[in-house]
PDB file of N, CA and C in Angstrom:
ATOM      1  N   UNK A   1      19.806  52.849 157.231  1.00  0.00           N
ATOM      2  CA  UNK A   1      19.941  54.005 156.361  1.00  0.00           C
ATOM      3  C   UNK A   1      20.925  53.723 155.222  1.00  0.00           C
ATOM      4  N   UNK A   2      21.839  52.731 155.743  1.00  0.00           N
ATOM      5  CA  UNK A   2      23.253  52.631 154.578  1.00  0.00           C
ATOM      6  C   UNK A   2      22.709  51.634 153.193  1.00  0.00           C
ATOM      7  N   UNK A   3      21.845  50.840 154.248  1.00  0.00           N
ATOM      8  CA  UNK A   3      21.251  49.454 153.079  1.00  0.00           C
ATOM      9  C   UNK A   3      20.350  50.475 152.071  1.00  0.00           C
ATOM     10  N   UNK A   4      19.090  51.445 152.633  1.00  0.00           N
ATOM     11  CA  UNK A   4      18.366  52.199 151.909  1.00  0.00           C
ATOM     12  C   UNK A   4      18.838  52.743 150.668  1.00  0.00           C
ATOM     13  N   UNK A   5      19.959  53.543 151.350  1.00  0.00           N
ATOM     14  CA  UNK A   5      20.900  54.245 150.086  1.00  0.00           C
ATOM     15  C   UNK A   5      21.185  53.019 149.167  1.00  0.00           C
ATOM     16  N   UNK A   6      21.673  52.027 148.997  1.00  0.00           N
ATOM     17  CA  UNK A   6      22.132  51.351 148.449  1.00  0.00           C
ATOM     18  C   UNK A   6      21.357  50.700 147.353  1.00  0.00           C
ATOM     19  N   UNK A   7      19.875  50.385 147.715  1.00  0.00           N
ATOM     20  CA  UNK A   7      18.620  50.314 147.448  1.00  0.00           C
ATOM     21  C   UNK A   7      18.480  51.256 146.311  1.00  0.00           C
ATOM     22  N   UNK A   8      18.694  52.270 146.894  1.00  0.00           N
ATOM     23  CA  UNK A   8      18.493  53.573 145.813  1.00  0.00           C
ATOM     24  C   UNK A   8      19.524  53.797 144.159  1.00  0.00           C
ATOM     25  N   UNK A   9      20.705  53.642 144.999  1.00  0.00           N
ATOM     26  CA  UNK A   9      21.524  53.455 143.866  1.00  0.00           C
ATOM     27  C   UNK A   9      21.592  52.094 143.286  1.00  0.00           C
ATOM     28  N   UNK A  10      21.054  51.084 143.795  1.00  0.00           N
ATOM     29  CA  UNK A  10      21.021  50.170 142.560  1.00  0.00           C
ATOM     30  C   UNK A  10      20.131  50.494 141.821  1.00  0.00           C
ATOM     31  N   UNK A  11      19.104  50.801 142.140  1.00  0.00           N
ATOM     32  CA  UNK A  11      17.928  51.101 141.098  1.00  0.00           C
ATOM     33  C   UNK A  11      17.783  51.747 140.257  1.00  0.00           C
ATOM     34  N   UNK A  12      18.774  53.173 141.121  1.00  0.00           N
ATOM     35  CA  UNK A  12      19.069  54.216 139.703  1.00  0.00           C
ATOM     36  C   UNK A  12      20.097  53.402 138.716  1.00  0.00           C
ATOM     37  N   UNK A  13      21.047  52.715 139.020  1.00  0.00           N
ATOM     38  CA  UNK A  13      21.715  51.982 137.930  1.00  0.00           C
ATOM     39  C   UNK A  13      21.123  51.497 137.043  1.00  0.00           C
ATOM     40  N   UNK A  14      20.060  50.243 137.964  1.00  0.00           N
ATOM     41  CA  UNK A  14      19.699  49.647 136.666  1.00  0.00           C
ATOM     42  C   UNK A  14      18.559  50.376 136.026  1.00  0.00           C
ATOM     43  N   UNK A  15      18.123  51.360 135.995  1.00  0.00           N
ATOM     44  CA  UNK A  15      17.274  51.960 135.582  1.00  0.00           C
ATOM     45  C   UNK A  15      17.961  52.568 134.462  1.00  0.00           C
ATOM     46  N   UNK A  16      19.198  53.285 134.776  1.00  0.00           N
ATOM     47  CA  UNK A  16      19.653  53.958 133.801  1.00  0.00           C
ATOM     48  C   UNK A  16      20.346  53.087 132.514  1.00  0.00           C
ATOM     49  N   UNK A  17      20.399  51.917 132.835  1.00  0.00           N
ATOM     50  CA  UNK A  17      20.727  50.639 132.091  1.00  0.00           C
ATOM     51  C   UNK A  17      20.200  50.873 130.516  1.00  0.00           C
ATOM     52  N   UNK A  18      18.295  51.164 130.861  1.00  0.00           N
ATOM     53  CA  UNK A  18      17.883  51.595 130.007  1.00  0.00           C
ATOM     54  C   UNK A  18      17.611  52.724 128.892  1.00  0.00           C
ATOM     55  N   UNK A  19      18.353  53.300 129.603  1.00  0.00           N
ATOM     56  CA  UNK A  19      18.201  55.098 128.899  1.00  0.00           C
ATOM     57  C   UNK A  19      18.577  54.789 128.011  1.00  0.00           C
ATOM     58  N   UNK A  20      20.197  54.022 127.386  1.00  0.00           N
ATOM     59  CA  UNK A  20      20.980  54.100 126.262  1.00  0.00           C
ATOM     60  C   UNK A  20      20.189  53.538 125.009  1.00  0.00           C
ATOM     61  N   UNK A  21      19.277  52.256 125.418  1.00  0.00           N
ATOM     62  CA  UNK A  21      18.703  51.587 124.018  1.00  0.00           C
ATOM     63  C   UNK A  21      17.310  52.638 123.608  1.00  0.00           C
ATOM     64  N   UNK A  22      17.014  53.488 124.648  1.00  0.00           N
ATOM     65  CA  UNK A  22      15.611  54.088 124.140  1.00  0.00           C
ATOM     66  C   UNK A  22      15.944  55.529 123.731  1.00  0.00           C
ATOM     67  N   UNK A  23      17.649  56.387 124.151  1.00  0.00           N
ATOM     68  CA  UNK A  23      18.290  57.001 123.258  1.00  0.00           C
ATOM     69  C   UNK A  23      17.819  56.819 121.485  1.00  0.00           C
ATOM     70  N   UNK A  24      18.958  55.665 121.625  1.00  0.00           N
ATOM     71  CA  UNK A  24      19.364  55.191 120.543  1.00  0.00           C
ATOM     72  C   UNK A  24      17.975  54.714 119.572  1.00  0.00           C
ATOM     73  N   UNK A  25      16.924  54.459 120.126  1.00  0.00           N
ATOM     74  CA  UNK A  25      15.924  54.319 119.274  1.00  0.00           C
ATOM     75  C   UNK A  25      14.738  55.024 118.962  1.00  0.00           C
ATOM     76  N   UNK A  26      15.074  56.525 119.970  1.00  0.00           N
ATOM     77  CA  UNK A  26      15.188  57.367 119.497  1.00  0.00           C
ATOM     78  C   UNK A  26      15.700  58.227 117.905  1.00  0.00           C
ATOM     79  N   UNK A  27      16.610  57.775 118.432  1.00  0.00           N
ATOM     80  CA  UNK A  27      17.673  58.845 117.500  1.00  0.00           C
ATOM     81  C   UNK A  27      17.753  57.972 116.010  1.00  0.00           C
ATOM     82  N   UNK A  28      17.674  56.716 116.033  1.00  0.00           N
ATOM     83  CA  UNK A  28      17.506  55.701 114.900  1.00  0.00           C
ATOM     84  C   UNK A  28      16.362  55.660 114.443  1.00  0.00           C
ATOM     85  N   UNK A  29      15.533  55.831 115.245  1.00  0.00           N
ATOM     86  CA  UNK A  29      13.885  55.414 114.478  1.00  0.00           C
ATOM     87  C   UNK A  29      13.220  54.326 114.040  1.00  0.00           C
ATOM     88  N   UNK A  30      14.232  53.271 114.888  1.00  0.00           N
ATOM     89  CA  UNK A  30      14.072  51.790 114.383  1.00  0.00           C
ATOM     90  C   UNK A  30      14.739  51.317 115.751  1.00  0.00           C
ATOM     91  N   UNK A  31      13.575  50.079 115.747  1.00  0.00           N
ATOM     92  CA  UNK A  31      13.669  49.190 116.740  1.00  0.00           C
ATOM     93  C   UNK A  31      14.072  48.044 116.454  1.00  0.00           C
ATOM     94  N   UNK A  32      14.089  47.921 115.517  1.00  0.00           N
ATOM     95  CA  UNK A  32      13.876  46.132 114.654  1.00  0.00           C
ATOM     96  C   UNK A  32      15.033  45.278 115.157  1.00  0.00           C
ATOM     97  N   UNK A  33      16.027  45.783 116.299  1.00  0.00           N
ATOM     98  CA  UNK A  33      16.684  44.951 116.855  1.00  0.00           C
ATOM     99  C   UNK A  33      16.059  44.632 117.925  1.00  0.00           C
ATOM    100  N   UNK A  34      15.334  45.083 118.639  1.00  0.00           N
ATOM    101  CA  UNK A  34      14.647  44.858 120.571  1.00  0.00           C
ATOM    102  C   UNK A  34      13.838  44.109 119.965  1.00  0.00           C
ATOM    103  N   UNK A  35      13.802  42.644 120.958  1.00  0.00           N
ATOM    104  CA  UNK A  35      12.790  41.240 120.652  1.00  0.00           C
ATOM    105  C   UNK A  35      11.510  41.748 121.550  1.00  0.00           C
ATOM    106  N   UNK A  36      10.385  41.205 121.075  1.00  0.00           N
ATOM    107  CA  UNK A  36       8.939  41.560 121.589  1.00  0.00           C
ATOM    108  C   UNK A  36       8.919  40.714 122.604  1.00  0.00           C
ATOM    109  N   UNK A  37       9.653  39.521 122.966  1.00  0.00           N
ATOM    110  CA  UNK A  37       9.941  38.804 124.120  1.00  0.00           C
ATOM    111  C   UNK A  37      10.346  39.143 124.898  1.00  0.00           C
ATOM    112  N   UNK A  38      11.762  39.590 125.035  1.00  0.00           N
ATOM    113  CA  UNK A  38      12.576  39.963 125.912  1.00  0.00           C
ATOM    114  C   UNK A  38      12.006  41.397 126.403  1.00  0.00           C
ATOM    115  N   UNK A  39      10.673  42.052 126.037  1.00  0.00           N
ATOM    116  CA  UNK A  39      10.635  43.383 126.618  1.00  0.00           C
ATOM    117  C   UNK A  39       8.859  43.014 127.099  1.00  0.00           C
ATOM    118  N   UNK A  40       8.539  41.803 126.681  1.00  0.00           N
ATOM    119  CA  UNK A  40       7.468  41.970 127.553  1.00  0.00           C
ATOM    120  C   UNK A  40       7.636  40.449 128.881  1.00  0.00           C
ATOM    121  N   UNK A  41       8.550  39.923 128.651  1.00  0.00           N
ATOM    122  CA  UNK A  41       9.180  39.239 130.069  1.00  0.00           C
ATOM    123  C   UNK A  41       9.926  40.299 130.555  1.00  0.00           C
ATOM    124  N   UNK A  42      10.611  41.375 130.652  1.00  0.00           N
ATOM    125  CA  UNK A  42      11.084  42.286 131.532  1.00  0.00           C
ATOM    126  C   UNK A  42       9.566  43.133 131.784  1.00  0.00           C
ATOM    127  N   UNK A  43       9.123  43.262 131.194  1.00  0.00           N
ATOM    128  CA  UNK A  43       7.701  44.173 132.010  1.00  0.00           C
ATOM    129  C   UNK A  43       7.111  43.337 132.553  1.00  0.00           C
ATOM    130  N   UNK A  44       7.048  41.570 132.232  1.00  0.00           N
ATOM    131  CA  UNK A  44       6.039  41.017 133.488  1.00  0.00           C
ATOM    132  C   UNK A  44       7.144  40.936 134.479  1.00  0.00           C
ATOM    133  N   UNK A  45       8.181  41.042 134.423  1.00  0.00           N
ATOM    134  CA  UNK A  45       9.006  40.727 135.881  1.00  0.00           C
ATOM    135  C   UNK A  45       8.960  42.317 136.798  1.00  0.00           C
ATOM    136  N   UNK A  46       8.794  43.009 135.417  1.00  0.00           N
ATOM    137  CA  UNK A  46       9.057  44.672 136.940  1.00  0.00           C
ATOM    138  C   UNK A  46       7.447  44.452 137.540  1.00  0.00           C
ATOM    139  N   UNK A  47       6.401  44.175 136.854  1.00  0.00           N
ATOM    140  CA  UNK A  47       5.331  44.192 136.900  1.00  0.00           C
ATOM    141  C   UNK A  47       4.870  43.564 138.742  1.00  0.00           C
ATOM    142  N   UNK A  48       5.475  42.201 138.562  1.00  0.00           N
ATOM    143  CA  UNK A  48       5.954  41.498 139.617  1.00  0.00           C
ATOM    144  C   UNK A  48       6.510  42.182 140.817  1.00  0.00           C
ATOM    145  N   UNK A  49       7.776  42.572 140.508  1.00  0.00           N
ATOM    146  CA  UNK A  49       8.922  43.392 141.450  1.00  0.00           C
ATOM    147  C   UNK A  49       7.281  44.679 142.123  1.00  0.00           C
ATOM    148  N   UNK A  50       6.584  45.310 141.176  1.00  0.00           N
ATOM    149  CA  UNK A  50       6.042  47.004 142.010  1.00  0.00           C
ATOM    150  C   UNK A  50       5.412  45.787 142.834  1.00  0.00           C
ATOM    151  N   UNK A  51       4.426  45.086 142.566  1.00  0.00           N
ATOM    152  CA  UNK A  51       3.583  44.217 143.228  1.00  0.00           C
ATOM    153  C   UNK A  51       4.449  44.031 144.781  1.00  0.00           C
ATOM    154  N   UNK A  52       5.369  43.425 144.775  1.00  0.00           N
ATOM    155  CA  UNK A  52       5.787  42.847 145.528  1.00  0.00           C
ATOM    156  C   UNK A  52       6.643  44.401 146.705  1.00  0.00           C
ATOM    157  N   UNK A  53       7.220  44.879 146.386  1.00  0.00           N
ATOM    158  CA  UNK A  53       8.131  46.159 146.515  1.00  0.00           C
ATOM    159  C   UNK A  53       6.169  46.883 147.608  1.00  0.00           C
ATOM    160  N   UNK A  54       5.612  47.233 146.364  1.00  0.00           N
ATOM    161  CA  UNK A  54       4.170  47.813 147.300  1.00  0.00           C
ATOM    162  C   UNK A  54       3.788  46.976 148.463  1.00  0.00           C
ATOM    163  N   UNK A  55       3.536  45.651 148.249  1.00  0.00           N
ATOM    164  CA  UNK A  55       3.346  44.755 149.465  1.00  0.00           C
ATOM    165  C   UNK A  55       4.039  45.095 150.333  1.00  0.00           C
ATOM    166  N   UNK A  56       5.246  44.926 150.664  1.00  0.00           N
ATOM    167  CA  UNK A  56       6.631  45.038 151.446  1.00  0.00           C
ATOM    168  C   UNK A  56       6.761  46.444 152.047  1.00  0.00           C
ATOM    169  N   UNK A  57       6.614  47.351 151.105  1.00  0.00           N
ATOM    170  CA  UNK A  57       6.903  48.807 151.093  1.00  0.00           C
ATOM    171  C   UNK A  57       8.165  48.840 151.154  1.00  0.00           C
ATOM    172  N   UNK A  58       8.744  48.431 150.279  1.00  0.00           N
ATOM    173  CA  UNK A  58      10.276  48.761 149.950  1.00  0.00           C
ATOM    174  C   UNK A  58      10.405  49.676 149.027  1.00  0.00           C
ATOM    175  N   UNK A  59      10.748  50.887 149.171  1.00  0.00           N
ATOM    176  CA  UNK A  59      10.528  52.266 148.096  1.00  0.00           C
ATOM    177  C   UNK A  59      11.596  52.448 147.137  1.00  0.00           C
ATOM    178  N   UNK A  60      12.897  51.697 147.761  1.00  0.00           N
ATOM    179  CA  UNK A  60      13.746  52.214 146.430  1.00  0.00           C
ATOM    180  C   UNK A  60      13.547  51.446 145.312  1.00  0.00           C
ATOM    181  N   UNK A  61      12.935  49.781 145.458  1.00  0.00           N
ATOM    182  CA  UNK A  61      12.391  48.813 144.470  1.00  0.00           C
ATOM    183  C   UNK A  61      10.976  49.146 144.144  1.00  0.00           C
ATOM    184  N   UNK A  62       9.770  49.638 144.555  1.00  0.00           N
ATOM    185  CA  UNK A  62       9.024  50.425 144.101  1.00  0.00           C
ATOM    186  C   UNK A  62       9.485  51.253 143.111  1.00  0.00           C
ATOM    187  N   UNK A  63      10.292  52.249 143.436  1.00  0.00           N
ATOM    188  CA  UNK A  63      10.368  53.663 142.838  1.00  0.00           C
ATOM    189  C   UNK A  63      10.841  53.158 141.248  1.00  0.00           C
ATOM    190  N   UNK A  64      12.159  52.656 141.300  1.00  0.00           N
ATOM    191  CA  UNK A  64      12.600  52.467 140.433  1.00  0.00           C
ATOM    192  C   UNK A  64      11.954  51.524 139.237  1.00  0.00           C
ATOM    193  N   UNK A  65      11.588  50.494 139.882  1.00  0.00           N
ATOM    194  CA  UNK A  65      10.534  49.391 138.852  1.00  0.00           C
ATOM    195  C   UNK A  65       9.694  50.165 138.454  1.00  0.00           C
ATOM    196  N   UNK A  66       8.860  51.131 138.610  1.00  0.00           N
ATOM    197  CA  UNK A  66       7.944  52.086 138.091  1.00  0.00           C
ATOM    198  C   UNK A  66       8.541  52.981 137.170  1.00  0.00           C
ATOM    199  N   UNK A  67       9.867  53.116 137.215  1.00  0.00           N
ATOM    200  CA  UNK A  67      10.358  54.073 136.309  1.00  0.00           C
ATOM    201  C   UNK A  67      10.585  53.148 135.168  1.00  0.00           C
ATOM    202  N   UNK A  68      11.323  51.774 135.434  1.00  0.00           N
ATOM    203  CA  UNK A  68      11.565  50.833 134.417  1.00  0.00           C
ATOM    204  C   UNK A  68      10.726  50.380 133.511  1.00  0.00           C
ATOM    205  N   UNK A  69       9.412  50.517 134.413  1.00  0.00           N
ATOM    206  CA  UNK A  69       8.045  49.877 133.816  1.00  0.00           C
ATOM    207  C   UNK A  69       7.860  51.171 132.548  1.00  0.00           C
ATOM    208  N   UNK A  70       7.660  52.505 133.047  1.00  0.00           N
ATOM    209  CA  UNK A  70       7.062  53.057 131.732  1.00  0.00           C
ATOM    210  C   UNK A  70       8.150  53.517 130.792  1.00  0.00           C
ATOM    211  N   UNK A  71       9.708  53.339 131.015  1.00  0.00           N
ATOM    212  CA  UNK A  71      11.102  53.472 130.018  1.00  0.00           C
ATOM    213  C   UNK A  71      10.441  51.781 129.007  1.00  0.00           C
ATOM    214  N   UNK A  72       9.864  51.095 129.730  1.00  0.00           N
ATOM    215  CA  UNK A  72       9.711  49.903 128.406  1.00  0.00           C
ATOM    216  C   UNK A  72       8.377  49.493 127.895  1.00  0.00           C
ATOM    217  N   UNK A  73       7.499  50.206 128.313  1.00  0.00           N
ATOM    218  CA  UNK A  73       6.274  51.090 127.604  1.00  0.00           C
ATOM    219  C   UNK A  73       6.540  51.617 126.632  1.00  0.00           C
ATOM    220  N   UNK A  74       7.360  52.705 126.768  1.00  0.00           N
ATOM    221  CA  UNK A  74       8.159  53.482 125.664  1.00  0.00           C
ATOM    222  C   UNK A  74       8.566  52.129 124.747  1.00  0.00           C
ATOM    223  N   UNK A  75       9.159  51.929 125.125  1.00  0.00           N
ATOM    224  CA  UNK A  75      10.360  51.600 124.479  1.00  0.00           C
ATOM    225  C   UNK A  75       9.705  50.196 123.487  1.00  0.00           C
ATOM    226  N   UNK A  76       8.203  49.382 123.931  1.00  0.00           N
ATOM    227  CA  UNK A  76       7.480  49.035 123.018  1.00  0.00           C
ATOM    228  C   UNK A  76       6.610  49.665 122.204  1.00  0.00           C
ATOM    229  N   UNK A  77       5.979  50.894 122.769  1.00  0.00           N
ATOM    230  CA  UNK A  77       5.381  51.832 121.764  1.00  0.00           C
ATOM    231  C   UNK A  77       6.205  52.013 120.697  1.00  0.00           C
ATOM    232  N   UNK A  78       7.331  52.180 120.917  1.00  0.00           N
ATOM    233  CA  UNK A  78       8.568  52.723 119.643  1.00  0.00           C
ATOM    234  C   UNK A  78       8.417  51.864 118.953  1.00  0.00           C
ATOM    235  N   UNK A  79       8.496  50.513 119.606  1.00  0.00           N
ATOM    236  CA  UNK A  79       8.912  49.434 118.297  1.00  0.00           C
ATOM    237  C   UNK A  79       7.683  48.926 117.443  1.00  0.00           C
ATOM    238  N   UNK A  80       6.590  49.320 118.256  1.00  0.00           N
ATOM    239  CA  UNK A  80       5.068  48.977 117.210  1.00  0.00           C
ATOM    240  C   UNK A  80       5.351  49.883 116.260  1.00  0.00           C
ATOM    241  N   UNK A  81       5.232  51.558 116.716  1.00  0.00           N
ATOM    242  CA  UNK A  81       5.404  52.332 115.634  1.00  0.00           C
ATOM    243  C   UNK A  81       6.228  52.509 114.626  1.00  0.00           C
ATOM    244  N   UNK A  82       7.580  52.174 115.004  1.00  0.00           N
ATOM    245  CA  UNK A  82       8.885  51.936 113.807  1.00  0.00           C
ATOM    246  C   UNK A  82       8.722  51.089 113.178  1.00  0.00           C
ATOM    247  N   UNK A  83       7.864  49.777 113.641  1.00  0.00           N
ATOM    248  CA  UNK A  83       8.072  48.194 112.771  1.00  0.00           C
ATOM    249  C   UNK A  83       7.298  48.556 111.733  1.00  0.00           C
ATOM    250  N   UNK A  84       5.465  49.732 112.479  1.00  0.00           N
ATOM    251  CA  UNK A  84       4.594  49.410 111.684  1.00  0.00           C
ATOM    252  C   UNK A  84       5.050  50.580 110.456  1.00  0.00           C
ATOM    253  N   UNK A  85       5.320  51.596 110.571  1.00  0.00           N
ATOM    254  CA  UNK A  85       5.874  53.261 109.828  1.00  0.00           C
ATOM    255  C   UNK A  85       7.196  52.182 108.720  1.00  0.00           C
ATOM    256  N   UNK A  86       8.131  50.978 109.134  1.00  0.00           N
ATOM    257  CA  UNK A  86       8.666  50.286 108.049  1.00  0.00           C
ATOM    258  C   UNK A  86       8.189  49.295 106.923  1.00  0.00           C
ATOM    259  N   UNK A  87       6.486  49.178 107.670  1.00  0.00           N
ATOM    260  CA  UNK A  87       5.827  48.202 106.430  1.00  0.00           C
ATOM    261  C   UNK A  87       5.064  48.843 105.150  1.00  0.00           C
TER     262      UNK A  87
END
């Protein structure tokens, strides 16, 4: 039960890791700093993680990689639309 919890709150951490840059690019309207690399190697790795987390049935790495997965969905939709709305 203690490891579970723990499970849980890492995930909410690193989950919330992300809130601040998709705030902020939000509120900026520009992405043109987030690399198209670095956000689609973090979506093939959560991509990986649900895969694996579903196999296993480990729910707090499920839960959370699913939340991570569509915060950087977002968070590339933004940057198609800001890059393309700056040309």
């Amino acid at each position: 039960m203690v490891l579970e919890f723990i499970g849980y709150a890492g995930g909410f951490i690193i989950a919330s890791a992300l809130l601040p840059q998709l705030i902020k690019t939000f509120k900026t309207k520009s992405a043109k700093d987030l690399s198209f690399l670095w956000t689609f190697v973090l979506l093939a790795g959560l991509f990986l993680y649900i895969i694996y987390a579903a196999k296993n049935t480990i729910m707090p790495l499920l839960i959370f990689s699913t939340v991570e997965t569509i915060m950087v969905i977002i968070l590339i939709s933004l940057k198609i639309k800001y890059d393309r709305a700056k040309k």
